[in-house]
Protein backbone atom coordinates (compact mmCIF):
# COMPACT_ATOMS: atom_id res chain seq x y z
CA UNK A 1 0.00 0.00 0.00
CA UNK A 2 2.84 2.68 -0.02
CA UNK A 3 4.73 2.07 -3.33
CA UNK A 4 4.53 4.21 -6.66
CA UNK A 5 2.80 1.99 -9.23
CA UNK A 6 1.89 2.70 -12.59
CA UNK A 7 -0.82 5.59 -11.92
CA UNK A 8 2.02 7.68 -10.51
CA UNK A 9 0.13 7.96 -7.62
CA UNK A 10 2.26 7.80 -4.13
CA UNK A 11 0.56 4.96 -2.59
CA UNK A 12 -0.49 1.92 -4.11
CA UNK A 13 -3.72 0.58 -3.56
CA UNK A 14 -5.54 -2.03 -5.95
CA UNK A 15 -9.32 -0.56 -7.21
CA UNK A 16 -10.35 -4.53 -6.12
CA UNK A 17 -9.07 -4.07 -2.07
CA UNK A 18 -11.74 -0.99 -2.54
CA UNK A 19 -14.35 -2.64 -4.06
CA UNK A 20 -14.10 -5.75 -1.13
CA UNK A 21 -13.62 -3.69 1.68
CA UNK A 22 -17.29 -1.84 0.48
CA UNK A 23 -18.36 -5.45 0.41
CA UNK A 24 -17.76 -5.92 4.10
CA UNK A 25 -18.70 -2.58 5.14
CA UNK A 26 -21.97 -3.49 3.54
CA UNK A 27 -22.68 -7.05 4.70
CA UNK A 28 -22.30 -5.01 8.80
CA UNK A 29 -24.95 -2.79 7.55
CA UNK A 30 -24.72 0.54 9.89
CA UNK A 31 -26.52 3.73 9.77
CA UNK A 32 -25.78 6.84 7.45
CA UNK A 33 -22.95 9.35 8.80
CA UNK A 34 -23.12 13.34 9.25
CA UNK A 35 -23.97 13.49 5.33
CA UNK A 36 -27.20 11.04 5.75
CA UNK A 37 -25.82 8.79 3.09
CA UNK A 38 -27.03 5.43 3.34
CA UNK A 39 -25.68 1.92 1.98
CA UNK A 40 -28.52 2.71 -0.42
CA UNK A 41 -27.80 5.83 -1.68
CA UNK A 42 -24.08 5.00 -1.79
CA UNK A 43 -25.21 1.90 -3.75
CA UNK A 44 -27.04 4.16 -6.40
CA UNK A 45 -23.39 5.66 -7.81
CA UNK A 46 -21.31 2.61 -6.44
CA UNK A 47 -18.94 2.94 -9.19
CA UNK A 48 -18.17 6.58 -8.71
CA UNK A 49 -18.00 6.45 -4.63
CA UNK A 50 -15.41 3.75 -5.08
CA UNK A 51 -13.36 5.64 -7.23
CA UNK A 52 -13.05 8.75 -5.30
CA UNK A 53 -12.21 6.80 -2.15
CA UNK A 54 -9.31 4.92 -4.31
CA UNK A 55 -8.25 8.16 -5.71
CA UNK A 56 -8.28 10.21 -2.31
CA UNK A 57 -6.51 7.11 -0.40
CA UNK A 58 -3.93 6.30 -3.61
CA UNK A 59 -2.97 10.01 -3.39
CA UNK A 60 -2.27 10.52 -0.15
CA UNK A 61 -5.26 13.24 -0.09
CA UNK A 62 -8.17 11.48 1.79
CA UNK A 63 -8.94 12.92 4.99
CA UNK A 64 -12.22 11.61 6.58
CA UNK A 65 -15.14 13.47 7.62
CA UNK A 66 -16.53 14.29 11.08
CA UNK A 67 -18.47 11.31 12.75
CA UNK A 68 -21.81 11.80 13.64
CA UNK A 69 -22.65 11.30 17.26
CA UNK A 70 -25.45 9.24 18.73
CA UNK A 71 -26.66 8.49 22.00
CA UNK A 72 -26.38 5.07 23.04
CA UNK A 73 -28.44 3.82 26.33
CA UNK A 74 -26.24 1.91 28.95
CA UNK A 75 -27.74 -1.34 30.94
CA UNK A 76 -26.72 1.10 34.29
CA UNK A 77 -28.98 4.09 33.42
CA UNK A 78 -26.79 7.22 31.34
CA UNK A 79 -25.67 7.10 27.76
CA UNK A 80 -22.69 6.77 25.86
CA UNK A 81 -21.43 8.53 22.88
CA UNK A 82 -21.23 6.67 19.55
CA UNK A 83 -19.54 8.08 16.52
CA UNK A 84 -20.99 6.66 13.04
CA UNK A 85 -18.54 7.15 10.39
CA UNK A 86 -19.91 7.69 7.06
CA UNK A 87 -20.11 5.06 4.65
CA UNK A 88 -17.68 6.17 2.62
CA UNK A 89 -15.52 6.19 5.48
CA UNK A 90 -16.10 2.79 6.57
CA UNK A 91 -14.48 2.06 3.37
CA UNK A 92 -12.10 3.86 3.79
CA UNK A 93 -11.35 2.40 7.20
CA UNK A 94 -12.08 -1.10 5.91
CA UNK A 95 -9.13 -0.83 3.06
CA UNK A 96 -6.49 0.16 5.38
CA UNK A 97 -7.87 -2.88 7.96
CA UNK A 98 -7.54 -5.42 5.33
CA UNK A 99 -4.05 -4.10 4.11
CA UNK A 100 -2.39 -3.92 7.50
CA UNK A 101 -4.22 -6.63 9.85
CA UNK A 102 -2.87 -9.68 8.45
CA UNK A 103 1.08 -8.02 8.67
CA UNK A 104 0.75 -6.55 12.26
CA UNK A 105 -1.49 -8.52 13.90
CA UNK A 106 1.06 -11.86 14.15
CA UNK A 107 3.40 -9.69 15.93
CA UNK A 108 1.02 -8.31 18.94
CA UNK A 109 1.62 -11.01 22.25
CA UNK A 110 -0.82 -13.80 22.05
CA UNK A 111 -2.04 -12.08 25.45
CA UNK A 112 -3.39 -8.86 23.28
CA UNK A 113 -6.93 -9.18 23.35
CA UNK A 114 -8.29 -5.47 22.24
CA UNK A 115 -9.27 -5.11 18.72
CA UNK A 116 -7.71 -8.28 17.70
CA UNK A 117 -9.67 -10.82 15.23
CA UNK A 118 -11.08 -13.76 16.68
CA UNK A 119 -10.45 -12.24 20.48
CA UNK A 120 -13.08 -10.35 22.66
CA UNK A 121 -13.14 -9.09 26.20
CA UNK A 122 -14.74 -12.65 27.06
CA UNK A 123 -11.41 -14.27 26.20
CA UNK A 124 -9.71 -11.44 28.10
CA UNK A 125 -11.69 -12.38 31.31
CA UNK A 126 -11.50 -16.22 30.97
CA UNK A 127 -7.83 -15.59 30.15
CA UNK A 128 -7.37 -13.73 33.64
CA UNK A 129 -9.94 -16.45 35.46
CA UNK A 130 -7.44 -19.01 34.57
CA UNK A 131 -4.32 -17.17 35.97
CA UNK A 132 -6.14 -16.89 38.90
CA UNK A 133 -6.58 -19.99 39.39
CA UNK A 134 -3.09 -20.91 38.41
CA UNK A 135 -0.93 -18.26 40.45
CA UNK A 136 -1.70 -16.76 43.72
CA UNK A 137 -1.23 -13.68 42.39
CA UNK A 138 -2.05 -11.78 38.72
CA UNK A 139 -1.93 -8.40 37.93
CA UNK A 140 -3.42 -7.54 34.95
CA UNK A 141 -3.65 -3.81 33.32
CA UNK A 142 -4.57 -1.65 30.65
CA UNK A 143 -2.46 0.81 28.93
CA UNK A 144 -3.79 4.01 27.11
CA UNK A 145 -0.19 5.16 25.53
CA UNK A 146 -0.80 8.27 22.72
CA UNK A 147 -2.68 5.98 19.90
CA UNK A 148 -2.38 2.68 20.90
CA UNK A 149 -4.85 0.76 23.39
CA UNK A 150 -4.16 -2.23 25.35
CA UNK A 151 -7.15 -4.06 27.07
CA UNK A 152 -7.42 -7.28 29.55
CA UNK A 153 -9.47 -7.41 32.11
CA UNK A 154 -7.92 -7.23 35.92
CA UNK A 155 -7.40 -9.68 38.95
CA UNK A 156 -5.76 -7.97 42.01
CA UNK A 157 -4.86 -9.65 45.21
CA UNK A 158 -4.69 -13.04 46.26
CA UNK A 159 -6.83 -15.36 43.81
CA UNK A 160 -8.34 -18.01 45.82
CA UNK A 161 -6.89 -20.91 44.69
CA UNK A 162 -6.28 -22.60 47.84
């Protein structure tokens, strides 16, 4: 994704990678962004929206749009803050997850758990349950360091195990 290829553009990204990632971003469905397009109306000049997300993201020039924020209901009472990319966006988003997931994500530790494939905050617990049981003591953390997050869920103290 960041060699010159024939279109002289500065990064290389295939048309196809654009038109599959759209094809995942479709098949999660999701709601319309600040511009109220939906999968529908992005549908109706498919052709076009894919090539001006190619040609912004091949030339170095796309820069995505404000998210638009919903109000999500917690189980506890309040409300949390949702962004919704747009569609196009998603696309976006999807191209670059699709380029770069299957080089980085072999060299995160096997005990990595946040936005990995095939991992959830379930495994993260039921990892830490285990070393619980296991060692008398675990201490488990998150880390918040600039843009990268770290997740696992947290055992402090003697275990139980006895």
């Amino acid at each position: 994704m960041s060699s010159t290829h024939a279109t002289n553009k500065p990064f290389y990204i295939e048309k196809r990678s654009v038109y599959e990632a759209y094809k995942a971003v479709k098949s999660n469905r999701g709601a319309a962004g600040v511009d109220e397009q939906t999968i529908e109306h992005f549908e109706a000049d498919l052709s076009g929206n894919l090539y001006k997300i190619w040609n912004w993201m091949s030339s170095g020039s796309y820069f995505p749009p404000p998210v638009r924020a919903v109000a999500i209901p917690k189980r506890s009472g309040g409300e949390r803050i949702l962004g919704v990319p747009t569609v196009a966006d998603r696309v976006a988003q999807m191209v670059v997850k699709q380029e770069i997931e299957p080089i980085l994500d072999p060299i995160f530790l096997e005990n990595s758990y946040a936005y990995r494939p095939n991992k959830s905050a379930l495994d993260a617990v039921g990892a830490t349950r285990e070393r619980c049981w296991k060692y008398d003591w675990v201490l488990e953390f998150a880390s918040r360091d600039c843009s990268t997050i770290s997740t696992t869920s947290s055992c402090y103290g003697p275990c139980g195990n006895t």
